[in-house]
N, C-alpha and C. Protein backbone atom coordinates (compact mmCIF):
# COMPACT_ATOMS: atom_id res chain seq x y z
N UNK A 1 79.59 -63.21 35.24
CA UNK A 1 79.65 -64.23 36.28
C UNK A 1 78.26 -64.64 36.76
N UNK A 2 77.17 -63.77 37.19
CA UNK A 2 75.87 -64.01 37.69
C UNK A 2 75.61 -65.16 36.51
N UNK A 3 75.33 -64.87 35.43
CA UNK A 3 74.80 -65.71 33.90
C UNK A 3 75.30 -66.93 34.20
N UNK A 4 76.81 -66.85 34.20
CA UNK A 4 77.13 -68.72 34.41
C UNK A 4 76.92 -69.19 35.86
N UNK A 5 76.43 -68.51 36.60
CA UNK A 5 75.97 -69.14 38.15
C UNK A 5 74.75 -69.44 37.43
N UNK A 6 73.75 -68.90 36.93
CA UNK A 6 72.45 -68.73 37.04
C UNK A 6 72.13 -70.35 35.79
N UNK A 7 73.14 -70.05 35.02
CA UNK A 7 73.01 -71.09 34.08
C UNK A 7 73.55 -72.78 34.82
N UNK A 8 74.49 -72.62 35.47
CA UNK A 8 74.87 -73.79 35.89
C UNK A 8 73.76 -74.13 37.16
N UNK A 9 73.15 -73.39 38.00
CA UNK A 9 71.66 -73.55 38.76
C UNK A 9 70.57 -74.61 37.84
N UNK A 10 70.10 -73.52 36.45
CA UNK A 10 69.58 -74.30 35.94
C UNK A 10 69.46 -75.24 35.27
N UNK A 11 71.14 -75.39 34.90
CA UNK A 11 71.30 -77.46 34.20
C UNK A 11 71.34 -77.99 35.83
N UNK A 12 71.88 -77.76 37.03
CA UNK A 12 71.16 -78.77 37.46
C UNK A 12 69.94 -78.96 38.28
N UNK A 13 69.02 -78.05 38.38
CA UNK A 13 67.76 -78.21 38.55
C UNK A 13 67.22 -78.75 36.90
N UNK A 14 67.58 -78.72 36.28
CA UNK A 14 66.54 -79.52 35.02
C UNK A 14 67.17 -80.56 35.23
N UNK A 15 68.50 -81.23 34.90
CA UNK A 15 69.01 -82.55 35.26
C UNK A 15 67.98 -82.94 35.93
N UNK A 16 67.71 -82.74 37.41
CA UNK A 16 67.04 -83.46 38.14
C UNK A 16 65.79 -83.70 38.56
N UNK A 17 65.60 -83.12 37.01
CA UNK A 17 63.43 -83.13 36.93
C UNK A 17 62.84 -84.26 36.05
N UNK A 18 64.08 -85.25 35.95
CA UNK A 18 63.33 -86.27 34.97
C UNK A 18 62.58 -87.40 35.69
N UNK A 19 62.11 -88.29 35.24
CA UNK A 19 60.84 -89.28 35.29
C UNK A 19 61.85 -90.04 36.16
N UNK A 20 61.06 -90.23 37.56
CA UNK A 20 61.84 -91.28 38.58
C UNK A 20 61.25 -92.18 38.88
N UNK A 21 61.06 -93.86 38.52
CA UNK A 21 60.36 -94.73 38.46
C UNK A 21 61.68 -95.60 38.74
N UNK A 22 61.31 -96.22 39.60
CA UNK A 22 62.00 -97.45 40.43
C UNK A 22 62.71 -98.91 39.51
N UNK A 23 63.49 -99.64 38.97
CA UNK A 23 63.58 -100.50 38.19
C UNK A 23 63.02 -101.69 38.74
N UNK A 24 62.13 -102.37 37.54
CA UNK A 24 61.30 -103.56 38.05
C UNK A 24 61.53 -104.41 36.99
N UNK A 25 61.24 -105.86 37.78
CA UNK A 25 61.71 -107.02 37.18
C UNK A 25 60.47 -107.69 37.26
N UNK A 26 60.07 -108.88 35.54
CA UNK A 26 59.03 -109.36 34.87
C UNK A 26 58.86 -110.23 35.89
N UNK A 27 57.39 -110.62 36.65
CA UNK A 27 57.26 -111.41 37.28
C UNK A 27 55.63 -112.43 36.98
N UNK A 28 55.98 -113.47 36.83
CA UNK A 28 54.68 -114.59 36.33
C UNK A 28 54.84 -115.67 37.57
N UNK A 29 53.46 -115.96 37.26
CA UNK A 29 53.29 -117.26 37.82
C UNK A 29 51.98 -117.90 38.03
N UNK A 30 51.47 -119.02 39.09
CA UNK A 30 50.55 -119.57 39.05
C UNK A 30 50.22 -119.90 40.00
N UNK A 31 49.16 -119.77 40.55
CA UNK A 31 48.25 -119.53 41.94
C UNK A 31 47.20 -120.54 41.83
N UNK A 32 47.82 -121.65 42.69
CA UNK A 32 47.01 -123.09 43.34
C UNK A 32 46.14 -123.23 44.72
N UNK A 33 45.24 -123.67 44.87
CA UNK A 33 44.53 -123.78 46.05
C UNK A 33 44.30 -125.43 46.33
N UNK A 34 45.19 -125.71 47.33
CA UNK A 34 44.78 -127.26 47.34
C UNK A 34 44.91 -128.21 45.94
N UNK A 35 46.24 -127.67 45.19
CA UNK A 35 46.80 -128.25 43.64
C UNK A 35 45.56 -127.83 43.21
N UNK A 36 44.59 -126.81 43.07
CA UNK A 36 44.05 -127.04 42.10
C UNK A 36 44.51 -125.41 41.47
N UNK A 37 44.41 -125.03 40.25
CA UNK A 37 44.63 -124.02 40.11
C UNK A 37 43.20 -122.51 40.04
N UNK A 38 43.67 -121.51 40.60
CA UNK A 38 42.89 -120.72 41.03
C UNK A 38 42.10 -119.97 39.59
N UNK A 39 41.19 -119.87 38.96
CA UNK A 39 40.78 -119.49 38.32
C UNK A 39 40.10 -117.64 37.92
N UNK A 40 40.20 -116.92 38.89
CA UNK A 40 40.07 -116.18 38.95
C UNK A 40 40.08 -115.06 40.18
N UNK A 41 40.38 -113.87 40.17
CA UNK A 41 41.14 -112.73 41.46
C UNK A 41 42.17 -112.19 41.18
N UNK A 42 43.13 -112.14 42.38
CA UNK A 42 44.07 -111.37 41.98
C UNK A 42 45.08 -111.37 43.39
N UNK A 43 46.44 -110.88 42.96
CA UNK A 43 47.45 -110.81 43.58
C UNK A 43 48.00 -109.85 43.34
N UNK A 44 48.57 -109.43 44.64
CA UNK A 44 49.40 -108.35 45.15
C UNK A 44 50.47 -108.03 45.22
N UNK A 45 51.76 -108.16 45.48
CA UNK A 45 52.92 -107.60 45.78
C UNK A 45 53.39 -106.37 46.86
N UNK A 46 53.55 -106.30 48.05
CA UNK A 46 54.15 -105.12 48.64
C UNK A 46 55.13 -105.29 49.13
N UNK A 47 56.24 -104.83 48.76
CA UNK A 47 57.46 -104.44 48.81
C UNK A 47 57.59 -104.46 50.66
N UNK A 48 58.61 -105.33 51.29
CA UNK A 48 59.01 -105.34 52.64
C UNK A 48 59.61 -104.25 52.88
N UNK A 49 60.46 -103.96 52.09
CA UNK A 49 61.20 -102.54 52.29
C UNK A 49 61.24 -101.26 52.05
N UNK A 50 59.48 -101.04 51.65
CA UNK A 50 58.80 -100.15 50.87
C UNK A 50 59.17 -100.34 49.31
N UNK A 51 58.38 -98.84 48.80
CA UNK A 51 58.60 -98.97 47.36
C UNK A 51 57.42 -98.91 46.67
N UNK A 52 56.85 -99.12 45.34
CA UNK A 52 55.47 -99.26 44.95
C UNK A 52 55.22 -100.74 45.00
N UNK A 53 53.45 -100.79 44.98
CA UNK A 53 52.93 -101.95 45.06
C UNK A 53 52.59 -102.94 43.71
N UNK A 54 52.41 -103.90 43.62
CA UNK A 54 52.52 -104.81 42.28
C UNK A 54 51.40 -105.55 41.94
N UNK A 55 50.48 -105.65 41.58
CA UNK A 55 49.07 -106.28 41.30
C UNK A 55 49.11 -107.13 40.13
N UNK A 56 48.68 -107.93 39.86
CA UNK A 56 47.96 -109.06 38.69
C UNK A 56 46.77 -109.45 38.69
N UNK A 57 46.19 -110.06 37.79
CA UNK A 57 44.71 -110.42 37.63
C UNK A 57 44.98 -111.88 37.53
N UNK A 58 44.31 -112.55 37.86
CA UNK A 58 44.70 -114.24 38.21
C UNK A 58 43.83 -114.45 36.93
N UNK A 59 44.06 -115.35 35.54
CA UNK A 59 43.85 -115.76 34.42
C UNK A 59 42.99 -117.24 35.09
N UNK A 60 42.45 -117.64 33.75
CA UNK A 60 41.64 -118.66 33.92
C UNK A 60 42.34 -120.01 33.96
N UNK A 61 43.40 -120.09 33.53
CA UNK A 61 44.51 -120.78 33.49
C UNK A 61 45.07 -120.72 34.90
N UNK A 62 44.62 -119.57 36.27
CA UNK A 62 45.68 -120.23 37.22
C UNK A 62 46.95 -118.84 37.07
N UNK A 63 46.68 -118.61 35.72
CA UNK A 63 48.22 -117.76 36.05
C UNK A 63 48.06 -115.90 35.80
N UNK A 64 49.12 -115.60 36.21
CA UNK A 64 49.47 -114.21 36.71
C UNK A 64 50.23 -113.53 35.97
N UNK A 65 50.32 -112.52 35.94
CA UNK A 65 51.98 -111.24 35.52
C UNK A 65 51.79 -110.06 36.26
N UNK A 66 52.38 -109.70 36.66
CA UNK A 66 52.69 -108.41 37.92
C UNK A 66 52.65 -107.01 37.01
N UNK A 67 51.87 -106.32 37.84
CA UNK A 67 52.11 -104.48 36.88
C UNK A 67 52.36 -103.89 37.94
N UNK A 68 53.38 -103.28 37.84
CA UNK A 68 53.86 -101.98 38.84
C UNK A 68 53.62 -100.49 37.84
N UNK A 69 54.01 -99.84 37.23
CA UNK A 69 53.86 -98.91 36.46
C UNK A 69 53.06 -99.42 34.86
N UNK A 70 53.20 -100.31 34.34
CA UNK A 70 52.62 -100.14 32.85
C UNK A 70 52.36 -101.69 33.08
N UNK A 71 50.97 -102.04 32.60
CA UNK A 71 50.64 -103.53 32.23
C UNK A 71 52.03 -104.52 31.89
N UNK A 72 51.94 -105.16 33.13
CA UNK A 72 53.05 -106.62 32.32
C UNK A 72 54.53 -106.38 33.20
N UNK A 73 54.69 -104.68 33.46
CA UNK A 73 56.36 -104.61 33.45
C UNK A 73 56.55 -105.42 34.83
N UNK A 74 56.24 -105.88 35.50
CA UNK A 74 56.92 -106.80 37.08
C UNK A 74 56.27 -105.94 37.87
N UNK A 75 57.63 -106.21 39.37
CA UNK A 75 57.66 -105.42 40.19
C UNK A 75 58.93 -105.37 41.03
N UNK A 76 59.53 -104.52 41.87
CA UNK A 76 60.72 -103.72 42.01
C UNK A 76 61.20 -104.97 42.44
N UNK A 77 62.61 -105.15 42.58
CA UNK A 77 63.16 -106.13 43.82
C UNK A 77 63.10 -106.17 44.88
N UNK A 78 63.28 -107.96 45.39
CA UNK A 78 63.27 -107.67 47.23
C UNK A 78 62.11 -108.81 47.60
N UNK A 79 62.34 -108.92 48.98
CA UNK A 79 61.11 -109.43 49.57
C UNK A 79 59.70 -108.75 49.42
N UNK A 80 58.79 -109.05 49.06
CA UNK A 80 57.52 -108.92 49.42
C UNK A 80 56.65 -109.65 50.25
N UNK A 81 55.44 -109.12 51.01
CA UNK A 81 54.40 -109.76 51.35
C UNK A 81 53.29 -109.72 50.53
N UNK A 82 52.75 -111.04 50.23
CA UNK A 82 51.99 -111.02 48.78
C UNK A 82 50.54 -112.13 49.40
N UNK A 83 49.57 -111.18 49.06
CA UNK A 83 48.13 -111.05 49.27
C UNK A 83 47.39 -111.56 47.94
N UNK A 84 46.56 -112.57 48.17
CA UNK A 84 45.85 -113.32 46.85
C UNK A 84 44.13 -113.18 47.22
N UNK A 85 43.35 -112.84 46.49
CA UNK A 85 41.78 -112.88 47.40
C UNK A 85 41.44 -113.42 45.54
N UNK A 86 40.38 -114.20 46.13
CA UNK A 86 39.80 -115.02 44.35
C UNK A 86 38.36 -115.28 45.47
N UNK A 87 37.24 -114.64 44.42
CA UNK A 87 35.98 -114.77 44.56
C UNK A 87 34.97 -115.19 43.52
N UNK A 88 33.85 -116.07 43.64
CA UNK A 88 33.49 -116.34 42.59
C UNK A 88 31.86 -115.40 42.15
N UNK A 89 31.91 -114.90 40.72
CA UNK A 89 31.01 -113.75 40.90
C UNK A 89 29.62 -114.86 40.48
N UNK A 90 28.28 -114.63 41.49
CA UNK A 90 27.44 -115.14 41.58
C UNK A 90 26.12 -114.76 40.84
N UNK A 91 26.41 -113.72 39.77
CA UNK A 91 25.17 -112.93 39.84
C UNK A 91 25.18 -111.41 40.05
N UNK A 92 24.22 -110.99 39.10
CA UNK A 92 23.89 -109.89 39.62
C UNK A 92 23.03 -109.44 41.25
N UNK A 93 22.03 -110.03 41.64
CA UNK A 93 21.53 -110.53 42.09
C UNK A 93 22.15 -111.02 43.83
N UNK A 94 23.01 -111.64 43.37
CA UNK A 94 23.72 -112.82 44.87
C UNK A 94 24.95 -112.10 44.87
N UNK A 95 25.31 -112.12 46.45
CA UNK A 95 26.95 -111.59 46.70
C UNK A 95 27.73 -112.23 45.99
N UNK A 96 29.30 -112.11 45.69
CA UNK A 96 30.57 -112.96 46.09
C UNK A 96 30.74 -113.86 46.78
N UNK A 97 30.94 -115.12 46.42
CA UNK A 97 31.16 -115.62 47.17
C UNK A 97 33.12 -115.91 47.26
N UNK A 98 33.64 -116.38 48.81
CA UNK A 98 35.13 -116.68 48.73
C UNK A 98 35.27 -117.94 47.85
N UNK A 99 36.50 -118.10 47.06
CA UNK A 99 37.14 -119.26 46.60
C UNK A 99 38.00 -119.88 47.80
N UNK A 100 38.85 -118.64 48.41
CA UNK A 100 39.65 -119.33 49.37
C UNK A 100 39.84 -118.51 50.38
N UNK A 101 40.14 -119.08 51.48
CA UNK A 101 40.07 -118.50 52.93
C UNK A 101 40.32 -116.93 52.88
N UNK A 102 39.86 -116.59 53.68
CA UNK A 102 39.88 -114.94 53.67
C UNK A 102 41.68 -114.55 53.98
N UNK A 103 42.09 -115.49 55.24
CA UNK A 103 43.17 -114.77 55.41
C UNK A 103 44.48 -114.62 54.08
N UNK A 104 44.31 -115.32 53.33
CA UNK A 104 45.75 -115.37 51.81
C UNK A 104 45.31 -114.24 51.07
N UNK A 105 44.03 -112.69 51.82
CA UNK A 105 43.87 -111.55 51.11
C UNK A 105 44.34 -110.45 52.21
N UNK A 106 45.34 -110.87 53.41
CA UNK A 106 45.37 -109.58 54.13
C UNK A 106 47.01 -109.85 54.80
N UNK A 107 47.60 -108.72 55.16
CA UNK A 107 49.34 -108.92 54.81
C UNK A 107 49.38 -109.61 55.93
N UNK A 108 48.94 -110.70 56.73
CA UNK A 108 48.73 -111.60 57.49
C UNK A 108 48.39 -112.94 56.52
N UNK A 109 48.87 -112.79 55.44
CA UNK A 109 49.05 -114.13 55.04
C UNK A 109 49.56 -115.31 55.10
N UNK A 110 50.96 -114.49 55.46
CA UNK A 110 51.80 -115.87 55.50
C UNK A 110 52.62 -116.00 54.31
N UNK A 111 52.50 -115.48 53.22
CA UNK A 111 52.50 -115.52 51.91
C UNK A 111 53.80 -114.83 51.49
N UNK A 112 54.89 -115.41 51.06
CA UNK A 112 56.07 -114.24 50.80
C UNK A 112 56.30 -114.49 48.97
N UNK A 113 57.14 -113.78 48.60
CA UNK A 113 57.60 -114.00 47.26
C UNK A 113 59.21 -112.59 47.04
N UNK A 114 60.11 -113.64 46.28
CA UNK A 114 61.25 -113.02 46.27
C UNK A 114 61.57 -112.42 44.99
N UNK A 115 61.55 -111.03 44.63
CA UNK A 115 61.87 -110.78 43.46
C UNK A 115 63.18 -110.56 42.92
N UNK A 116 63.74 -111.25 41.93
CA UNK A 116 65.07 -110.99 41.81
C UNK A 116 65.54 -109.92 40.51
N UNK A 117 66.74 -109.22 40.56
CA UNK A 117 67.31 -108.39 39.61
C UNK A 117 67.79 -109.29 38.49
N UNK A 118 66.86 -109.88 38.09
CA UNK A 118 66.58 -110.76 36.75
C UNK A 118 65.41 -110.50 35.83
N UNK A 119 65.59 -110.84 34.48
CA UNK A 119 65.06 -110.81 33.46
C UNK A 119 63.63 -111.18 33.81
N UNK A 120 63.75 -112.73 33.95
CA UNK A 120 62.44 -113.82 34.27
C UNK A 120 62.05 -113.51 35.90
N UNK A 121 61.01 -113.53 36.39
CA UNK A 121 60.99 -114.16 37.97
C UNK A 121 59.59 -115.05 38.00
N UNK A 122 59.85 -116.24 38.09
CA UNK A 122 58.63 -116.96 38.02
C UNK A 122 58.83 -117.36 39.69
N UNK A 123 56.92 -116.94 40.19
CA UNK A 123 57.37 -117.04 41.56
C UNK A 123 55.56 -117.56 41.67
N UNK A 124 55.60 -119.11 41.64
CA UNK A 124 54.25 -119.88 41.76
C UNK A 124 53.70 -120.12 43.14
N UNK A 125 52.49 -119.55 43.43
CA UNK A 125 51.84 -119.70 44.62
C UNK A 125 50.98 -120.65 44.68
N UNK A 126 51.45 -121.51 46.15
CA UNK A 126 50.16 -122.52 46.23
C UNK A 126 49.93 -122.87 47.61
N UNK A 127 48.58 -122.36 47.55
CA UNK A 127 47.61 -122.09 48.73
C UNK A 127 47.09 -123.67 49.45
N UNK A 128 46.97 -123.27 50.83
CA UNK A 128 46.53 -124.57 51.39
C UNK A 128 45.56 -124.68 52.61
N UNK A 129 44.83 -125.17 52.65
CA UNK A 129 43.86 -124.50 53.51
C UNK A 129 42.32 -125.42 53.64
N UNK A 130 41.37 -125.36 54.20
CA UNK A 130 40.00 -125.66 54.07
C UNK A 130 39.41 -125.08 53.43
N UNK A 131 38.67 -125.18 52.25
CA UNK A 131 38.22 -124.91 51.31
C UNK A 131 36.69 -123.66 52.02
N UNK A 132 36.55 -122.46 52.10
CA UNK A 132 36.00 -121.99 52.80
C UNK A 132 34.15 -121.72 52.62
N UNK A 133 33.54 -122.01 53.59
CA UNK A 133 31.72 -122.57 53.29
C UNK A 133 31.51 -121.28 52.06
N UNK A 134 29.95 -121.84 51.44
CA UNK A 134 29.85 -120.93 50.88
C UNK A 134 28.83 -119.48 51.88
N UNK A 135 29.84 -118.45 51.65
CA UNK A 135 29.20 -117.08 52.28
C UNK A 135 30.07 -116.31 51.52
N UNK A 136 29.08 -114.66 51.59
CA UNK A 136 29.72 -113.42 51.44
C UNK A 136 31.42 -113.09 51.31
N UNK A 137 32.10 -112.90 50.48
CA UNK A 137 33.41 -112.65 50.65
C UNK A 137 34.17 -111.50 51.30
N UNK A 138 35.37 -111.34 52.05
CA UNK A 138 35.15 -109.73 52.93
C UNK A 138 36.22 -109.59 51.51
N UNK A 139 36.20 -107.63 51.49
CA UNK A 139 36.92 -107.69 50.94
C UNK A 139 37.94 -107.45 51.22
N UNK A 140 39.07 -107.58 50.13
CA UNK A 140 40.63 -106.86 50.00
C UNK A 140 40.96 -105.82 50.94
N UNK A 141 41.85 -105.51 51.69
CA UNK A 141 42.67 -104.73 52.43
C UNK A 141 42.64 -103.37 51.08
């Protein structure tokens, strides 16, 4: 009797030692400032309802794809508040300067995006604002 207690303990403590990663959905898109498209930075994703966070590298083209765990795979479902900062690199030499207003890089953006329990989620951002002087960029949160 001890043996099959001891054995049925350990199927389910091993059952419940496998890889727990959240299901996430492919997310693209394209990040405008005043219609023009943003050429370089990056975007965020944080989950309203917790969860992990979702990052992209803003392409020269303007456009995006979200990584939560492995290059490319999305990010979880749900509302997010989503943070964009694009700086232009000046040099070795000279700071950063901002592309676009400081605030569309801090969860005081304003900025939402809806991820859905779908295949595709194309979720295009476009920024609007006064184009900000040239100075120092702060950074990212």
């Amino acid at each position: 009797m001890p043996r099959l207690l001891l054995s049925l303990v350990l199927c389910g403590l091993l059952a419940g030692c496998g890889e727990t990663t959240a299901p996430v959905y492919h997310v693209t898109g394209t990040v405008t400032f005043n219609d023009q498209p943003i050429t370089t930075g990056s975007v965020v994703f944080v989950p309203k309802g917790g969860g992990p966070t979702a990052q992209g590298t803003i392409g020269a083209d303007g456009k995006y794809s979200l990584t939560t765990f492995v290059d490319g795979d999305g990010a979880v479902p749900g509302t997010h508040t989503v943070m964009v900062s694009a700086v232009k690199d000046n040099g070795p030499e000279a700071p950063v300067t901002a592309i676009i207003p400081d605030k569309f890089a801090s969860e005081q953006s304003g900025l939402t995006g809806e991820v859905k329990e779908q295949e595709e989620n194309v979720i295009d951002l476009a920024l609007k604002g006064k184009a900000p002087a040239s100075r120092p960029a702060s950074p990212m949160p």
